[in-house]
Every structure is written in C-alpha cells, then in structure tokens.
C-alpha atoms as a PDB file:
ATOM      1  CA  UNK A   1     146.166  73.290 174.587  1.00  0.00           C
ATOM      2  CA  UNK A   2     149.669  74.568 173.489  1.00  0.00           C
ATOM      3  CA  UNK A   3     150.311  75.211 169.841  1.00  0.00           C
ATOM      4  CA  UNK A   4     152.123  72.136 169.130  1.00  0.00           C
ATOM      5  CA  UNK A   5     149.186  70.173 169.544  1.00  0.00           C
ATOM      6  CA  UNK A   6     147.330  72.354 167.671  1.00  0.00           C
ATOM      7  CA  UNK A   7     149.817  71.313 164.795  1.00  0.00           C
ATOM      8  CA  UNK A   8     149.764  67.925 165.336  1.00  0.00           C
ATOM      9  CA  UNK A   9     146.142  67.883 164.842  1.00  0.00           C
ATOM     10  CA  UNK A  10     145.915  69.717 161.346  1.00  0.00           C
ATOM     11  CA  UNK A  11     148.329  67.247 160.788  1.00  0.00           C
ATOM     12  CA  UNK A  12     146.146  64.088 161.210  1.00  0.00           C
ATOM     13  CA  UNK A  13     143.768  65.664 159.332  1.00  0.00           C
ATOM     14  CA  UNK A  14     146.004  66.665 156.081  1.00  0.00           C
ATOM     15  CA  UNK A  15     145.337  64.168 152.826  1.00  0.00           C
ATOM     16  CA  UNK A  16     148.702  61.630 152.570  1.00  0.00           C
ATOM     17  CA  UNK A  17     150.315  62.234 149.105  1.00  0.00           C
ATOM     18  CA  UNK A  18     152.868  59.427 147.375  1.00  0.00           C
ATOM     19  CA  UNK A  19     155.914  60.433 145.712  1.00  0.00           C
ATOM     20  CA  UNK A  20     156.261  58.224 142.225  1.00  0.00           C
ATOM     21  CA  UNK A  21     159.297  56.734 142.072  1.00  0.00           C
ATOM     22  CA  UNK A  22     161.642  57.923 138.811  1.00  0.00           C
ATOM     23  CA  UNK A  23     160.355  55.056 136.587  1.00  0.00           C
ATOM     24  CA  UNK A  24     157.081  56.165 136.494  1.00  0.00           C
ATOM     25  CA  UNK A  25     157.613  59.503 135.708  1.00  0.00           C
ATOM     26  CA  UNK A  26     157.938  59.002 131.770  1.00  0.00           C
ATOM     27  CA  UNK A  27     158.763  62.238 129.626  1.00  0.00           C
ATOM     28  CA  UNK A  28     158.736  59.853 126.691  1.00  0.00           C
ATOM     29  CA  UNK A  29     156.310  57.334 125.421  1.00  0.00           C
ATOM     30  CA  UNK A  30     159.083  55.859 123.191  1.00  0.00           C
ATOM     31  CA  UNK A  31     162.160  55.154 124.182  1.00  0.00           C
ATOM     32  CA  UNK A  32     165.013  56.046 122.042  1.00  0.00           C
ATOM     33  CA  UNK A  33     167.649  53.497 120.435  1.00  0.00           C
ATOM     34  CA  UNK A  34     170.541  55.390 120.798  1.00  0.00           C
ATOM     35  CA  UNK A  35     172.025  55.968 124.063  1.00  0.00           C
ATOM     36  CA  UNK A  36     172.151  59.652 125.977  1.00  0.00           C
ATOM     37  CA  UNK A  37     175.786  60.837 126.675  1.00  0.00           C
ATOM     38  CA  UNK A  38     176.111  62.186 129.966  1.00  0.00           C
ATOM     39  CA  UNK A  39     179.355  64.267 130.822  1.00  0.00           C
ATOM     40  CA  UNK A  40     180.981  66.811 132.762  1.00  0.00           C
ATOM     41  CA  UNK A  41     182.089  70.260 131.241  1.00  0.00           C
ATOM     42  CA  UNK A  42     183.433  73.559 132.577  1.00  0.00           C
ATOM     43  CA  UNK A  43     181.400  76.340 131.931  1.00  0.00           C
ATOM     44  CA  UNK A  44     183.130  79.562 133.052  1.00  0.00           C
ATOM     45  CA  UNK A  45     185.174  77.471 135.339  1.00  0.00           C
ATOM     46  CA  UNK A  46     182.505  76.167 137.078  1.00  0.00           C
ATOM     47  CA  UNK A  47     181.027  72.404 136.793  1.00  0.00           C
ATOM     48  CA  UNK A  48     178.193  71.462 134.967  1.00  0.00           C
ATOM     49  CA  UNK A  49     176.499  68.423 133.956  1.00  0.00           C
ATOM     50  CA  UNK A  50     175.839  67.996 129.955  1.00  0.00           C
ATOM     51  CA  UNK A  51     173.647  65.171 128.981  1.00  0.00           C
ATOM     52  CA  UNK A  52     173.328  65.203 124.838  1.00  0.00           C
ATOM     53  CA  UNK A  53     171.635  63.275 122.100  1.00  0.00           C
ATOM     54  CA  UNK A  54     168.857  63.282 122.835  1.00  0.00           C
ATOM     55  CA  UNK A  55     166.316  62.515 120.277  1.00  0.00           C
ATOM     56  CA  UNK A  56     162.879  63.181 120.684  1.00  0.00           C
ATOM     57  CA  UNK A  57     160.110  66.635 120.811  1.00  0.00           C
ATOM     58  CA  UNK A  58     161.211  69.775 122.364  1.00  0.00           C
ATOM     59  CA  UNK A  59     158.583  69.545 125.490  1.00  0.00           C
ATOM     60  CA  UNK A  60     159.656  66.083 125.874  1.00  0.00           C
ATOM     61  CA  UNK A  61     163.199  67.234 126.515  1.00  0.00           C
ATOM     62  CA  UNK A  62     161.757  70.704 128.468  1.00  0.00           C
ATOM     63  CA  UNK A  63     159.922  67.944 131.023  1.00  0.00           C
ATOM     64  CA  UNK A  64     163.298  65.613 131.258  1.00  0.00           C
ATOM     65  CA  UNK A  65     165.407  68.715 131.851  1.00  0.00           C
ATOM     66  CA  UNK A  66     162.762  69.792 134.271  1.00  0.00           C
ATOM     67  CA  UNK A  67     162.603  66.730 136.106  1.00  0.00           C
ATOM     68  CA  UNK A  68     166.189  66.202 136.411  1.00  0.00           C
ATOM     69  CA  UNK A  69     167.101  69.907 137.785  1.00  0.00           C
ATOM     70  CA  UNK A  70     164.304  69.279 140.301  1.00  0.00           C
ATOM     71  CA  UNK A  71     166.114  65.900 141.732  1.00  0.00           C
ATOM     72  CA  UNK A  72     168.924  67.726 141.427  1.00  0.00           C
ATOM     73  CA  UNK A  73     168.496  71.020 143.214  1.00  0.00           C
ATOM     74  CA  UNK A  74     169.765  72.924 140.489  1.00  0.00           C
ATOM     75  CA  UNK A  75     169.755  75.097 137.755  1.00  0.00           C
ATOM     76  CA  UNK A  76     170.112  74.184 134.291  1.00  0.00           C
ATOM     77  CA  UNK A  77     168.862  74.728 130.759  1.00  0.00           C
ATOM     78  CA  UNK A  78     167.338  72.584 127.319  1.00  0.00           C
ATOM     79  CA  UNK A  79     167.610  73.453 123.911  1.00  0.00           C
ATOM     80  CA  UNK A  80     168.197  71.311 120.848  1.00  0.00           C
ATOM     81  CA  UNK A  81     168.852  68.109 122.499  1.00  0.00           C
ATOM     82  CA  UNK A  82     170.767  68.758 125.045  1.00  0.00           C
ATOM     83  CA  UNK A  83     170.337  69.768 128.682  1.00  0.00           C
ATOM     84  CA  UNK A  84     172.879  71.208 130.846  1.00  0.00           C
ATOM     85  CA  UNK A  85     172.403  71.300 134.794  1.00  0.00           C
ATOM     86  CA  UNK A  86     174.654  73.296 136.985  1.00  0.00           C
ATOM     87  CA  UNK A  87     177.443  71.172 139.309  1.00  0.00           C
ATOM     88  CA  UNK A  88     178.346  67.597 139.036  1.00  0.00           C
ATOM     89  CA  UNK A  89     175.673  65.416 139.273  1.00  0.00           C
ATOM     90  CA  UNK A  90     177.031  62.830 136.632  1.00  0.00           C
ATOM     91  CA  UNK A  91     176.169  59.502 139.119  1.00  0.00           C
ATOM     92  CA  UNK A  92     172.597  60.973 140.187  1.00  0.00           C
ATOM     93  CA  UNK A  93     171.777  61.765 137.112  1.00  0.00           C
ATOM     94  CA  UNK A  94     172.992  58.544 135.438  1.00  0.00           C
ATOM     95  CA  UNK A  95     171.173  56.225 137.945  1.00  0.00           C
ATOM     96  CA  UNK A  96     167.842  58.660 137.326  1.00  0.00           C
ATOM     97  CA  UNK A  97     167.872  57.853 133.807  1.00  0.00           C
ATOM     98  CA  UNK A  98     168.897  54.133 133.876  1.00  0.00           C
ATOM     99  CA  UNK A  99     165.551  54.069 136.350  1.00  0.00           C
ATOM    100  CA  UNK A 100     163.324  55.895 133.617  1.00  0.00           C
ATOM    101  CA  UNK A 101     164.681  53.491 130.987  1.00  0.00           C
ATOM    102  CA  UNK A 102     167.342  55.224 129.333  1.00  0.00           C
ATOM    103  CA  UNK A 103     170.413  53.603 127.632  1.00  0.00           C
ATOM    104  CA  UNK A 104     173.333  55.532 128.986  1.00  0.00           C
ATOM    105  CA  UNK A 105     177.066  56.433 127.699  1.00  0.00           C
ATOM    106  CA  UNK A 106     178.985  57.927 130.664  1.00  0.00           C
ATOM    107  CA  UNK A 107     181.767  60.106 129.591  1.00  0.00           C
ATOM    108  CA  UNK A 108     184.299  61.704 131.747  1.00  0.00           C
ATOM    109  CA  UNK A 109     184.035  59.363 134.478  1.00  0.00           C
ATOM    110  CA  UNK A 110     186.605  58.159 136.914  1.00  0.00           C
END
C-alpha cells in the first residue's frame, strides 16, 4: 500500500466542513442607516483600502475588519470607525459588504 493511498483514506474518513457564505457572517445585529465609504488612499506610497463611517461597537468593527482582511489576504487595521486594509481591494471589498447588507458609497472609483 503506497502512501498515497494511505492519504486518501484519512481522507474519507475526515468530518466535511461548509464554508458560510458572506451574508451569513453578520458582525452586526443592526444594520446601520448611513452608508460605509469605501476608498483608496496612499499610505507611504503604497495602496490601501479605507472603508470609514462606520457606526456601531468597537468589537463589532474589530470582527468586520477581521473578516474582511481574511477574504482579503491582507493586512490591515480598526480603530474609531474606520478600517484600513493593505492594497486595493475596493471591488472585493465592496461586493463583500453589499452581500452582508451594507449600504455602500464608493469613492475613488474608475
């Protein structure tokens, strides 16, 4: 019995986990009025994605921040309403927060 097979087998027996789609990963049980701006700014020359406004507890935005670095792939930071995530991700990050519910105001975009 080679290796491979071997793998294959732990395989079959390995529990089958779902992903959740976006929309039903909610950071916030009420959805806020006014729309998140989303927008892209040079930070030391480099891009970065800015999304502002947002109203709501500081966990709440920790766990959106979170969340959107992870579909991402990148770095970022939160603090007082805003979260900043490291490149350009303006579209993927616009169409992740339309999904969650979001009202959206895209700035900066061509």
């Amino acid at each position: 019995m080679d290796w491979r097979d071997k793998l294959s087998g732990l395989k079959s027996e390995l529990p089958q986990v779902e992903e959740k789609p976006a929309a039903e990963l909610k950071p916030t049980k009420k959805r806020q009025v006014e729309p998140l701006r989303v927008e892209l700014n040079k930070r030391n020359g480099k891009p970065a994605t800015l999304i502002t406004d947002f109203k709501g507890k500081d966990a709440e935005l920790k766990e959106l921040a979170k969340l959107l670095k992870v579909k991402c792939g990148a770095g970022g930071s939160s603090r007082e309403g805003e979260i900043l995530v490291q490149g350009d991700f303006r579209l993927k990050i616009v169409d992740i927060l339309v999904e969650m519910g979001f009202k959206v105001k895209k700035i900066n975009f061509k």
